[in-house]
N, C-alpha and C. Protein backbone atom coordinates (compact mmCIF):
# COMPACT_ATOMS: atom_id res chain seq x y z
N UNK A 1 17.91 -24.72 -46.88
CA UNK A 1 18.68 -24.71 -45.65
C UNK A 1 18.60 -23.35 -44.97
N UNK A 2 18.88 -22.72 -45.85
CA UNK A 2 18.74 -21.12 -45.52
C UNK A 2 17.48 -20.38 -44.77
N UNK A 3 16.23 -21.19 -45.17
CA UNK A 3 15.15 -21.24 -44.67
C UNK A 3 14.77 -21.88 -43.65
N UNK A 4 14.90 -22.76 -43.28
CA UNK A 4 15.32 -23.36 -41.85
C UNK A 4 15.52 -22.72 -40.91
N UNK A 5 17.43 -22.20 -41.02
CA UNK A 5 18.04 -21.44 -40.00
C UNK A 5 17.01 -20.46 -40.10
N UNK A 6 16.90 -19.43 -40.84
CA UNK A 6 15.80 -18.49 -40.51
C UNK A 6 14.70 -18.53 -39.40
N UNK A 7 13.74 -19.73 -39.77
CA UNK A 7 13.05 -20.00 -39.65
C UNK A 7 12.95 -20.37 -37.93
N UNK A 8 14.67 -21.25 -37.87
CA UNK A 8 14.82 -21.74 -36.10
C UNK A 8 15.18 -20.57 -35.75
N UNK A 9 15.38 -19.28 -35.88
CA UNK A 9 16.09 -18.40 -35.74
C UNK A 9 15.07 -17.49 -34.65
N UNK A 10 13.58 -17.55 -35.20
CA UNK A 10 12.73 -16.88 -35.64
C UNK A 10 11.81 -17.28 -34.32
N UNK A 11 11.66 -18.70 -34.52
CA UNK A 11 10.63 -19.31 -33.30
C UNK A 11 11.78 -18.96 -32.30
N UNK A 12 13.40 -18.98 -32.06
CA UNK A 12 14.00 -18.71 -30.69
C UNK A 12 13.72 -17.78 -30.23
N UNK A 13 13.36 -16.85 -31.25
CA UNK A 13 13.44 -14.86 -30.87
C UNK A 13 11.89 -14.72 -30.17
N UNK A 14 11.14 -15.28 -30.70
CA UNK A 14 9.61 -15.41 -30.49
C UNK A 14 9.47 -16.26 -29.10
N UNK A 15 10.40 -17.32 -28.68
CA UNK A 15 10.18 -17.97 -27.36
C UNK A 15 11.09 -17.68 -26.25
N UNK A 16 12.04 -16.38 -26.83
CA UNK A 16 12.56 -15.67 -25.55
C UNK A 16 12.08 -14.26 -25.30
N UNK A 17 11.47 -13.87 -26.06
CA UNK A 17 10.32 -12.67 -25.74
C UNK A 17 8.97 -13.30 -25.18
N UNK A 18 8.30 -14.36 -25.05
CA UNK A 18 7.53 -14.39 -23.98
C UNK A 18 7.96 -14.97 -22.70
N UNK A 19 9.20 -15.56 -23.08
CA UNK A 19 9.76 -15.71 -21.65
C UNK A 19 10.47 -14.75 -20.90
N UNK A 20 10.64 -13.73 -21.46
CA UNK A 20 10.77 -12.16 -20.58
C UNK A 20 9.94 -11.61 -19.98
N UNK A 21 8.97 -12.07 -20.99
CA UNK A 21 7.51 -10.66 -20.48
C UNK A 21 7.12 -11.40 -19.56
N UNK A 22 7.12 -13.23 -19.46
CA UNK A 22 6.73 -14.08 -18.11
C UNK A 22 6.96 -13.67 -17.22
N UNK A 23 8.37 -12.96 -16.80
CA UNK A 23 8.62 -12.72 -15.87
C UNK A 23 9.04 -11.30 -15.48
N UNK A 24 8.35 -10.24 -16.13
CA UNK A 24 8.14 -8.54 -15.71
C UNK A 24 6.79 -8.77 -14.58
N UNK A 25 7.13 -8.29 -13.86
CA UNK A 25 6.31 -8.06 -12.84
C UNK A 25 5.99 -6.84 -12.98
N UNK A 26 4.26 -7.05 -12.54
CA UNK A 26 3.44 -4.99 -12.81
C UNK A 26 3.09 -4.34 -11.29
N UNK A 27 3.54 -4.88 -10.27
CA UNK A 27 3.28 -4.01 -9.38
C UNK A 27 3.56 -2.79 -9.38
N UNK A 28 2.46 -1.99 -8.74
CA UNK A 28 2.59 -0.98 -8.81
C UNK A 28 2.58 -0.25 -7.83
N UNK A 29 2.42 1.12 -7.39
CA UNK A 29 2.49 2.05 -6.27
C UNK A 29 2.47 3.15 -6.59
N UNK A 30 1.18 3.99 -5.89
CA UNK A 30 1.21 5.66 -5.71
C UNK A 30 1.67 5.76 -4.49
N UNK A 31 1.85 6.75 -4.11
CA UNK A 31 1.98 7.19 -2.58
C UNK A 31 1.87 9.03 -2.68
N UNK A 32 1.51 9.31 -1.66
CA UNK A 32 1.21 10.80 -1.62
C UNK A 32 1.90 11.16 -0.28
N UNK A 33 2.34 12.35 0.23
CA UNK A 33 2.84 12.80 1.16
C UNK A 33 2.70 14.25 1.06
N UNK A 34 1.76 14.78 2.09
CA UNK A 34 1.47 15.67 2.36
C UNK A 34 2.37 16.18 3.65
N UNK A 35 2.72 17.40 4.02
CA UNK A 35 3.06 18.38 5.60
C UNK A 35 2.39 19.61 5.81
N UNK A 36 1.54 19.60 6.45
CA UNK A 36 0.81 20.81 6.57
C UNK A 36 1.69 22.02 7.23
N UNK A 37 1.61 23.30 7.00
CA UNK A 37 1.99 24.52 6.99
C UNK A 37 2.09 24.19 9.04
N UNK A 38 2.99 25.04 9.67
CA UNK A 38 3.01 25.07 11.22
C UNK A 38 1.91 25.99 11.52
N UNK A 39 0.83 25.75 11.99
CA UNK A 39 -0.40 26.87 12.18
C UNK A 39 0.01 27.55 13.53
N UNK A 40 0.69 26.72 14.46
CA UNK A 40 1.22 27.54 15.94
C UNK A 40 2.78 27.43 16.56
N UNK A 41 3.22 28.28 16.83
CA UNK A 41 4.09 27.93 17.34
C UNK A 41 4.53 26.28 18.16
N UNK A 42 5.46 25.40 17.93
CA UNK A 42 5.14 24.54 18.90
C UNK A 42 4.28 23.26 18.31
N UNK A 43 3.49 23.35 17.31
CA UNK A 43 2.81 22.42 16.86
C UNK A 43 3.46 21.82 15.29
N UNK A 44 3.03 20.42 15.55
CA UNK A 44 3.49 20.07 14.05
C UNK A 44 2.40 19.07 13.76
N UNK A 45 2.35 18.85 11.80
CA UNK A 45 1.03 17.80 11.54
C UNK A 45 1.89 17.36 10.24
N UNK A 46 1.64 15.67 10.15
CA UNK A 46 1.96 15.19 9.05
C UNK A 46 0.92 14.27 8.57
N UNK A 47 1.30 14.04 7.38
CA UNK A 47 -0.11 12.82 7.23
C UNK A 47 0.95 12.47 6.39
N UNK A 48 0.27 11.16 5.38
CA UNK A 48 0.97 10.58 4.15
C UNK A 48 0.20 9.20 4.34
N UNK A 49 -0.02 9.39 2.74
CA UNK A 49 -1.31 8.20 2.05
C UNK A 49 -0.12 7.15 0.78
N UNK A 50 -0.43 6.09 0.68
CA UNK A 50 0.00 5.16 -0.27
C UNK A 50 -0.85 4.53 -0.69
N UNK A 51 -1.05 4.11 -2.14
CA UNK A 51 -2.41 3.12 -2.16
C UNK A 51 -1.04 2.20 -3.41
N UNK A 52 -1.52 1.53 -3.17
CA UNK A 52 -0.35 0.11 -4.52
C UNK A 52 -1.69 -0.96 -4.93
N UNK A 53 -1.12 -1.68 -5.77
CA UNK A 53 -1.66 -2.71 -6.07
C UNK A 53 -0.47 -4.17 -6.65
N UNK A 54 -0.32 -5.45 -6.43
CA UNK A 54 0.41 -6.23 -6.86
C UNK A 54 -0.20 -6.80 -8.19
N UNK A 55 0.98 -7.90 -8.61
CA UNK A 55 1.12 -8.37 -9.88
C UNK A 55 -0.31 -9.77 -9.68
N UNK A 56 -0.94 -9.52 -8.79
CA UNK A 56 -2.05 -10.60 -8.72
C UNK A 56 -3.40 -9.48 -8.76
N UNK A 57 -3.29 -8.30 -8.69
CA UNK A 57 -4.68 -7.08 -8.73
C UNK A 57 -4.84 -6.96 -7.32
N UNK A 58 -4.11 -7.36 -6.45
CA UNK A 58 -4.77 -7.49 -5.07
C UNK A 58 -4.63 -6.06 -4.69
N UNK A 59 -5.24 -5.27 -4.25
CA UNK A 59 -5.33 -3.38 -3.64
C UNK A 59 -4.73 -3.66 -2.34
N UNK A 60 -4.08 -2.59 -1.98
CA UNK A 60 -4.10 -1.92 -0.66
C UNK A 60 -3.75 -0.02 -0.87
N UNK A 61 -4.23 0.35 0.88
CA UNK A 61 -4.15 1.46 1.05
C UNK A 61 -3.75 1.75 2.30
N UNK A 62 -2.43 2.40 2.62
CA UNK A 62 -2.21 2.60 3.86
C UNK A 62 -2.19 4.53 4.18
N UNK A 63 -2.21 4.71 5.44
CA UNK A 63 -2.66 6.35 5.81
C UNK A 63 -1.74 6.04 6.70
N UNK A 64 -0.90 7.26 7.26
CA UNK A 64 -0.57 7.40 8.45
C UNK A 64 -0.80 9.16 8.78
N UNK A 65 -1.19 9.38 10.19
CA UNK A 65 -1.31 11.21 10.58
C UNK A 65 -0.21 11.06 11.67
N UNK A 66 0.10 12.07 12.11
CA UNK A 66 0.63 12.72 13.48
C UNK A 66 0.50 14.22 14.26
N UNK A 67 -0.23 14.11 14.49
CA UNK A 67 -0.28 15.72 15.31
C UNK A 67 0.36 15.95 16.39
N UNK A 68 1.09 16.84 16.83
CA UNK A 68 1.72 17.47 18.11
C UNK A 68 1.81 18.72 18.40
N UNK A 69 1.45 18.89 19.63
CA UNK A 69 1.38 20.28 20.19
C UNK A 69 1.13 20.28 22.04
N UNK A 70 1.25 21.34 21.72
CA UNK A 70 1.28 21.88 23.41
C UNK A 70 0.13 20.76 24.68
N UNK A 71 -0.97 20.26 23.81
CA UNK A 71 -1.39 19.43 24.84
C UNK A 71 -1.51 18.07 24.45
N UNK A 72 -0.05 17.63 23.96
CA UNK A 72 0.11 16.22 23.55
C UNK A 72 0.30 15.61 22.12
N UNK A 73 0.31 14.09 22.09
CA UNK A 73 0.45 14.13 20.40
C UNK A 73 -0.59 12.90 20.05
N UNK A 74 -0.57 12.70 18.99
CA UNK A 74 -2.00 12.20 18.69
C UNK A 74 -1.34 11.37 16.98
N UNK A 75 -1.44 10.35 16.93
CA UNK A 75 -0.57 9.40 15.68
C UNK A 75 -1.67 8.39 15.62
N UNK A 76 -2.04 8.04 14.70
CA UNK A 76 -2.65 6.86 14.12
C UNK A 76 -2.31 6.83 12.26
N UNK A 77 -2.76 5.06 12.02
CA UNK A 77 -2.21 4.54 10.94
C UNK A 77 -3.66 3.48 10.82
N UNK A 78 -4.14 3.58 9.50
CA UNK A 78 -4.84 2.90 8.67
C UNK A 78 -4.60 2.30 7.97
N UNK A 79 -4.98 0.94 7.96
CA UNK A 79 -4.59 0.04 6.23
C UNK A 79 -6.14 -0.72 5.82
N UNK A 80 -5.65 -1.05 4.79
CA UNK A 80 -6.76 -1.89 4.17
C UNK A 80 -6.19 -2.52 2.66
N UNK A 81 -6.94 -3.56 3.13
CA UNK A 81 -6.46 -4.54 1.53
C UNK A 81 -7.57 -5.44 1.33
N UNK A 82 -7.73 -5.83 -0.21
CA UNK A 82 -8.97 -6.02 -1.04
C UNK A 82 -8.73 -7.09 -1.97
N UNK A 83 -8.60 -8.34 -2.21
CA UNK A 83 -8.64 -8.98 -3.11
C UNK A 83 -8.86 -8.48 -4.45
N UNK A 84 -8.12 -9.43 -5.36
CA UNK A 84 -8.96 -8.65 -6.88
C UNK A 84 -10.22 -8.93 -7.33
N UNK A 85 -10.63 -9.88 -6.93
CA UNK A 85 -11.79 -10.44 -7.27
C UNK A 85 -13.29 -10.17 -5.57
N UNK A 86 -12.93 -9.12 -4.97
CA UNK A 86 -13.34 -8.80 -3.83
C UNK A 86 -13.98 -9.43 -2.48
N UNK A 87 -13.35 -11.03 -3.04
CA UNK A 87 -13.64 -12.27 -2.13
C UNK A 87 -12.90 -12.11 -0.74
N UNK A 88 -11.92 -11.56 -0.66
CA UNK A 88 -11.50 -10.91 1.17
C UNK A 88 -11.06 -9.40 1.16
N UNK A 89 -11.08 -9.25 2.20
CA UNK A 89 -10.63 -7.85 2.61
C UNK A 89 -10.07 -7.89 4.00
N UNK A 90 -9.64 -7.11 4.36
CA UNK A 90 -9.31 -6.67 5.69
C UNK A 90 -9.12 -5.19 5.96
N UNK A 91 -8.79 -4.96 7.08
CA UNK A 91 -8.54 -3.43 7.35
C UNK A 91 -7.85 -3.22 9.07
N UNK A 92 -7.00 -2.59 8.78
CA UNK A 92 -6.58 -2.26 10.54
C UNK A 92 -6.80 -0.72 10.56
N UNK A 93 -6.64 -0.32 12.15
CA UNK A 93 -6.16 0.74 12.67
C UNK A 93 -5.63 0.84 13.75
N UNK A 94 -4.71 1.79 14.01
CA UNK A 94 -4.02 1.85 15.15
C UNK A 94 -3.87 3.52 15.52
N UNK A 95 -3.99 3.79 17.04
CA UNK A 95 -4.09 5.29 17.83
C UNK A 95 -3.55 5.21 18.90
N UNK A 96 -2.61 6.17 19.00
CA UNK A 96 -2.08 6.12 20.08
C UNK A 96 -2.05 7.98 20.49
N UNK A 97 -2.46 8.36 21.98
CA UNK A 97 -2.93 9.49 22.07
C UNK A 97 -1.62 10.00 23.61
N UNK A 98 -0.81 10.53 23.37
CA UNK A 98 -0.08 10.89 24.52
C UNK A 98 -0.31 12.32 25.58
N UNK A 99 -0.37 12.08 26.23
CA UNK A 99 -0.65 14.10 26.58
C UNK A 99 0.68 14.20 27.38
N UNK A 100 0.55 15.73 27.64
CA UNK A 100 1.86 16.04 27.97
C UNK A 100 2.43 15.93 29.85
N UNK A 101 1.28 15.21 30.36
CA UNK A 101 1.77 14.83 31.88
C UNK A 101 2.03 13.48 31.88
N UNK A 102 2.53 12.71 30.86
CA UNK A 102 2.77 11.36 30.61
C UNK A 102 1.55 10.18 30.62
N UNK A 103 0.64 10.25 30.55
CA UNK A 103 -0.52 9.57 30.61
C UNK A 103 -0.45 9.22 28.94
N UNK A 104 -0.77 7.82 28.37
CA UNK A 104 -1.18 7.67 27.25
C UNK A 104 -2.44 6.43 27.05
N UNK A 105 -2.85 6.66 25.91
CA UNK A 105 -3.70 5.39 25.82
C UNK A 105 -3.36 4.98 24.17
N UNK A 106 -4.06 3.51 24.29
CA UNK A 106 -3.34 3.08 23.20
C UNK A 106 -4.84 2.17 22.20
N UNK A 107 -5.39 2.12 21.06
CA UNK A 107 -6.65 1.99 20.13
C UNK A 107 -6.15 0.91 19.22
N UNK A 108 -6.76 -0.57 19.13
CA UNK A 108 -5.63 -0.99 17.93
C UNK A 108 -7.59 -2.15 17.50
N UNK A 109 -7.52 -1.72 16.40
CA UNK A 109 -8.77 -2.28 15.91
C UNK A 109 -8.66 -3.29 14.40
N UNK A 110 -9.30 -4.50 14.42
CA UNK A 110 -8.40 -5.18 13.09
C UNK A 110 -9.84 -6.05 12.63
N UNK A 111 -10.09 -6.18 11.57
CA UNK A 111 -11.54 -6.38 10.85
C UNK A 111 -10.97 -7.52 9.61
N UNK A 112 -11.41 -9.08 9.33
CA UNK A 112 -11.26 -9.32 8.42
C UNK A 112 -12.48 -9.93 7.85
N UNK A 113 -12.58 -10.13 6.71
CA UNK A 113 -13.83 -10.53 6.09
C UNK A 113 -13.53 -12.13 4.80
N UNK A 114 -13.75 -12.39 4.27
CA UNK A 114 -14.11 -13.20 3.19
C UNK A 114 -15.50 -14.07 3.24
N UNK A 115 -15.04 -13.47 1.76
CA UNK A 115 -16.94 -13.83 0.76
C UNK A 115 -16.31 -15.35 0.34
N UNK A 116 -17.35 -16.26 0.47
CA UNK A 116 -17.56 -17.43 -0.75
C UNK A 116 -18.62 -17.55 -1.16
N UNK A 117 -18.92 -18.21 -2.61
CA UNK A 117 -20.28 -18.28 -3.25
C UNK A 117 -20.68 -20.14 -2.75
N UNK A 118 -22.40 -19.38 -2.30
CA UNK A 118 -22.63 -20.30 -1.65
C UNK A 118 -23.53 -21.63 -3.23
């Protein structure tokens, strides 16, 4: 009897530890953030990079810059994402360029792809 209970004891402990780990999710995420030093009076620059990946392997990488100074400001943002198995991808960008007599223009570019085996 004693062996039994043990025994049911044993397969419960064993079938609620893979039903935990079922459900830990591994996403992940770097991110970097850089500020560059003020080189002029009046001017400022930022950037900052992230790259992650989800609980399916799928990649991405996003960028963003900003520059400003005396003759305007200047911001764009990059992404891109990659299947795990490298069957799609995509990628954007976006620019936007202001100067300082109010005039701006605006850049928005978007690329997608997928592979199938023929």
């Amino acid at each position: 009897m004693m062996k039994h209970l043990l025994a049911s004891a044993a397969a419960l402990a064993m079938m609620m530890g893979v039903a935990c780990a079922q459900s830990v999710s591994s996403d992940s995420s770097i991110s970097t953030q850089s500020t560059t030093s003020v080189p002029e009076v009046g001017t400022y620059d930022s950037h900052s990079t992230q790259r992650s990946s989800d609980s399916n392997g799928n990649a991405s990488d996003k960028s963003q810059s900003y520059h400003s100074g005396a003759y305007g400001s200047d911001s764009s943002s990059n992404s891109r994402s990659i299947s795990q198995d490298g069957s799609a991808s995509s990628a954007s960008q976006k620019r936007q360029i202001a100067s300082p007599d109010g005039s701006s223009s605006y850049e928005k570019s978007t690329t997608s792809t997928t592979t199938t085996d023929k």
